[in-house]
C-alpha atoms as a PDB file:
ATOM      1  CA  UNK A   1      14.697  60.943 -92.458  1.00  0.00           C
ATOM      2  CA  UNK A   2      16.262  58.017 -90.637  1.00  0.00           C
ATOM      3  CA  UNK A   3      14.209  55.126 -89.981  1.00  0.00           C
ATOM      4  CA  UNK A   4      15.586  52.815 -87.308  1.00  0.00           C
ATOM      5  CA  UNK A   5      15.650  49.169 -87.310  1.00  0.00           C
ATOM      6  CA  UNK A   6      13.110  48.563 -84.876  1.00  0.00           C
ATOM      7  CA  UNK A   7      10.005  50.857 -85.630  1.00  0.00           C
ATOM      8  CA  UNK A   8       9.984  49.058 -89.056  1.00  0.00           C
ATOM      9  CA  UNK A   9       7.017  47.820 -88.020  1.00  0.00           C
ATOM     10  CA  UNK A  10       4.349  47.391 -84.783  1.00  0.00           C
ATOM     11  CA  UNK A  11       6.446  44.224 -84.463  1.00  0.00           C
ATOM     12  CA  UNK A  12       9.409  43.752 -84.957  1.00  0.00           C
ATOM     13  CA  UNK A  13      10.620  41.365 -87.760  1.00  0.00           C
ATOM     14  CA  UNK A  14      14.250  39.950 -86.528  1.00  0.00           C
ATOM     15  CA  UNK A  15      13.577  36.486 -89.004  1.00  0.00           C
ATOM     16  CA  UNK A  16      14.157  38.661 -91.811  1.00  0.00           C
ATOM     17  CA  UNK A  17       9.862  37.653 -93.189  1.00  0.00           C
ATOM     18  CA  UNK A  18       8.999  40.947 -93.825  1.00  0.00           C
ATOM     19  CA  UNK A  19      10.813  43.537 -95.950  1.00  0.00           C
ATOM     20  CA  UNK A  20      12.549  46.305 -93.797  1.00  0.00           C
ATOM     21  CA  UNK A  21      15.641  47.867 -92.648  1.00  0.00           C
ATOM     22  CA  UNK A  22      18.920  46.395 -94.499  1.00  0.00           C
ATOM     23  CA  UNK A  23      21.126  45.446 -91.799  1.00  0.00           C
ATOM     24  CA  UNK A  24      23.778  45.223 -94.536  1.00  0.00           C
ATOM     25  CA  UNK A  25      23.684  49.391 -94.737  1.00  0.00           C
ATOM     26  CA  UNK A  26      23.828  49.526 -90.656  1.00  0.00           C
ATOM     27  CA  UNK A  27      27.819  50.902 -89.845  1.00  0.00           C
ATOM     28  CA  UNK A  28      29.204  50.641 -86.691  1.00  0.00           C
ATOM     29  CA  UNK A  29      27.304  50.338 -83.208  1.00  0.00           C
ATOM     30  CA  UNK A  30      24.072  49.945 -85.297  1.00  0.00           C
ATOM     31  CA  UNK A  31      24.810  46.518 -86.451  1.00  0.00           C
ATOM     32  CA  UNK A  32      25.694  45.566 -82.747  1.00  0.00           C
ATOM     33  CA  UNK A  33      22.527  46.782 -81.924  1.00  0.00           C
ATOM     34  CA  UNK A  34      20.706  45.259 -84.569  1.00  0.00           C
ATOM     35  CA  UNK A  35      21.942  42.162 -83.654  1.00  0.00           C
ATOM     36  CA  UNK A  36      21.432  43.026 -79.631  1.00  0.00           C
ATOM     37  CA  UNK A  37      17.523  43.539 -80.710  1.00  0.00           C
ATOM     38  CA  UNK A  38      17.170  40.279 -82.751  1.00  0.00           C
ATOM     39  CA  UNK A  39      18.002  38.234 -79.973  1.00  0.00           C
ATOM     40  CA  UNK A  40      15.957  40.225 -77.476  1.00  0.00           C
ATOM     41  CA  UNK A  41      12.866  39.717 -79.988  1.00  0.00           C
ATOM     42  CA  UNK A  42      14.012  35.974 -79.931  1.00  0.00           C
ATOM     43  CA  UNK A  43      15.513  34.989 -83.101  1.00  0.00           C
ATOM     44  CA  UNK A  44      18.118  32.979 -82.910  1.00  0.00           C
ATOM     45  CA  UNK A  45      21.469  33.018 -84.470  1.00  0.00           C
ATOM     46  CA  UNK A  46      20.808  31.080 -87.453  1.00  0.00           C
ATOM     47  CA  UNK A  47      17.871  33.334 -88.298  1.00  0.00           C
ATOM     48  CA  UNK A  48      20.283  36.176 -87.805  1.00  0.00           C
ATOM     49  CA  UNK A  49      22.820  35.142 -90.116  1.00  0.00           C
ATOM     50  CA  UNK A  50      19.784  34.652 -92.949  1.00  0.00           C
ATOM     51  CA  UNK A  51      19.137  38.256 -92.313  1.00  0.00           C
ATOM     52  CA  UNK A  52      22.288  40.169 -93.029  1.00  0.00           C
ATOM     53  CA  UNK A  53      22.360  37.899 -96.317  1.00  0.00           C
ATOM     54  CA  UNK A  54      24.783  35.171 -95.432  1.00  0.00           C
ATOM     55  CA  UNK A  55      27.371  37.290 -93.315  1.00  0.00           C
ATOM     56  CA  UNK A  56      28.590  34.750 -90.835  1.00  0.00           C
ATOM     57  CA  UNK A  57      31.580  36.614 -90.128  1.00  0.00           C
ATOM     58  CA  UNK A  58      29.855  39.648 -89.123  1.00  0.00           C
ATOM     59  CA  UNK A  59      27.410  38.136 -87.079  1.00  0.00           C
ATOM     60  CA  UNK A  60      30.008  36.454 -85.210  1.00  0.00           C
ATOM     61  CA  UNK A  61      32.107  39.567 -84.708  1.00  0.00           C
ATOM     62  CA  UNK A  62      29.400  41.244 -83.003  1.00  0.00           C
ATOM     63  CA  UNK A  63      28.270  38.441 -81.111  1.00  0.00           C
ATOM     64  CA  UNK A  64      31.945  38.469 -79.582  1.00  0.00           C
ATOM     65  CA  UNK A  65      31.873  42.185 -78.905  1.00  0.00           C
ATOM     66  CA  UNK A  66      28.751  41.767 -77.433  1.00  0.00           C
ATOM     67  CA  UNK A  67      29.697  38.553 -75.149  1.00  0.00           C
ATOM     68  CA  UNK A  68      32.838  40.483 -74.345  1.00  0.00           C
ATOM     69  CA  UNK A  69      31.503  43.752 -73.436  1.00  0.00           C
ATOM     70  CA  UNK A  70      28.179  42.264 -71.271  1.00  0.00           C
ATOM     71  CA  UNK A  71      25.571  42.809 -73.319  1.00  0.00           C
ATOM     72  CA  UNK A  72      24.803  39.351 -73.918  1.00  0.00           C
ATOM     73  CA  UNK A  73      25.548  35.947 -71.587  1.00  0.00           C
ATOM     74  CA  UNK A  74      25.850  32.223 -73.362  1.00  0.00           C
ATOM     75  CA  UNK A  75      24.224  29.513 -71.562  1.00  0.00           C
ATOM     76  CA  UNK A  76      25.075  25.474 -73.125  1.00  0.00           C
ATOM     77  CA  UNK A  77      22.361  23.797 -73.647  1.00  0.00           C
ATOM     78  CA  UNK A  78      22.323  19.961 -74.455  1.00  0.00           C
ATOM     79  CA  UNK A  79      19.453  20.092 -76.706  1.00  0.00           C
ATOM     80  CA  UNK A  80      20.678  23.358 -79.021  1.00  0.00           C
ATOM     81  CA  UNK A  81      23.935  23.600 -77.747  1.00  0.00           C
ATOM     82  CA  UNK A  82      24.111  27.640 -76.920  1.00  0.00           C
ATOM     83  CA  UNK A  83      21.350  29.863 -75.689  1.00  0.00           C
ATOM     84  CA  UNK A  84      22.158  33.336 -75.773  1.00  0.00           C
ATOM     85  CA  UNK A  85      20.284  35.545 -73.959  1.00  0.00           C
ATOM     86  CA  UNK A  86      20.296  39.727 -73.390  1.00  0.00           C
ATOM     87  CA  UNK A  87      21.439  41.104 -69.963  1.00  0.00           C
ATOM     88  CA  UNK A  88      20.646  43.799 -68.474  1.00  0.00           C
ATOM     89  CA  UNK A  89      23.441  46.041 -69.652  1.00  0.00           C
ATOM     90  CA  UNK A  90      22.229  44.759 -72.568  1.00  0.00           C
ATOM     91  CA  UNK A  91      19.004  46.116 -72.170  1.00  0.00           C
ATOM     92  CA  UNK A  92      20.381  49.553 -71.302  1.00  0.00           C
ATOM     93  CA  UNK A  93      22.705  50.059 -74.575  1.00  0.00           C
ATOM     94  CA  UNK A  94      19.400  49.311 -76.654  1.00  0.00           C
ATOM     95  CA  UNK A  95      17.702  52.003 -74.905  1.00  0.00           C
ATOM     96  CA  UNK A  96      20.414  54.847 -75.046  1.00  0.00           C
ATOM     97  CA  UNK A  97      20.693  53.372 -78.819  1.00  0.00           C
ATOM     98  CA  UNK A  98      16.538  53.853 -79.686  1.00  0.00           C
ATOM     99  CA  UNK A  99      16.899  57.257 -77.740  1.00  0.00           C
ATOM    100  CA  UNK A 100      20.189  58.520 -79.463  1.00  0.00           C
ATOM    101  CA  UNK A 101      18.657  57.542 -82.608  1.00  0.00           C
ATOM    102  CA  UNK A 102      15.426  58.984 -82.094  1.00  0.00           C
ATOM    103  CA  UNK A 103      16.636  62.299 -80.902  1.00  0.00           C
ATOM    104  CA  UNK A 104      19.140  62.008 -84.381  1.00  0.00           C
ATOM    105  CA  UNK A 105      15.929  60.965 -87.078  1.00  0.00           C
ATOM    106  CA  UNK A 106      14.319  64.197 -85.263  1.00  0.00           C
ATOM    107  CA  UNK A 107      16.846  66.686 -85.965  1.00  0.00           C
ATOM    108  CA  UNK A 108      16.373  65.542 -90.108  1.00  0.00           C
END
C-alpha cells in the first residue's frame, strides 16, 4: 500500500524533523506536489531544500513549474527577499492530487 506524503502523520512534517515519506523516491507530479504542500504547511524554501537531501536543482525546477503554471505567486520582500505563497489553483491541484492518490492507495 501507498502511503502519501501528507497523512505521514496528524501533522504534517514539511521541515523534514520527523522521519517520513522520502521525497527523493516521489517521480513526477508527486514531487511538485510535495513541494506545493510544504509551502502550504509553511516551510520555507530553505527548509525544503534540507528535505529532499541537498537537491537544489530539483527544488528549483519545481518551484519554476509551479510559478509558471499558477500554482504558486512570489511576492519580494525587503526583509527575506521572496515570499512564496500557494494560490488558489494551487490549492485545487493538491486536492485532485490527495484524491487521485487516495482513490490509487485504495485500489492496493
Amino acid at each position: 500500500m501507498v502511503i502519501p506524503f501528507y497523512a505521514t502523520s496528524s501533522k504534517a512534517d514539511p521541515k523534514g524533523e520527523k522521519e517520513g515519506v522520502n521525497p527523493l523516491k516521489l517521480r513526477g507530479l508527486a514531487q511538485a506536489a510535495f513541494i506545493l504542500f510544504c509551502f502550504e504547511m509553511g516551510a520555507q524554501e530553505f527548509e525544503i531544500i534540507k528535505k529532499v537531501k541537498g537537491d537544489y536543482g530539483l527544488v528549483k525546477m519545481w518551484l519554476s513549474f509551479l510559478l509558471h503554471n499558477h500554482y504558486m505567486a512570489k511576492e519580494f520582500h525587503p526583509d527575506v527577499c521572496f515570499i512564496y505563497s500557494v494560490t488558489d489553483k494551487g490549492k485545487e491541484f493538491l486536492d485532485r492530487y490527495r484524491h487521485g492518490q487516495q482513490n490509487s492507495s485504495s485500489d492496493v
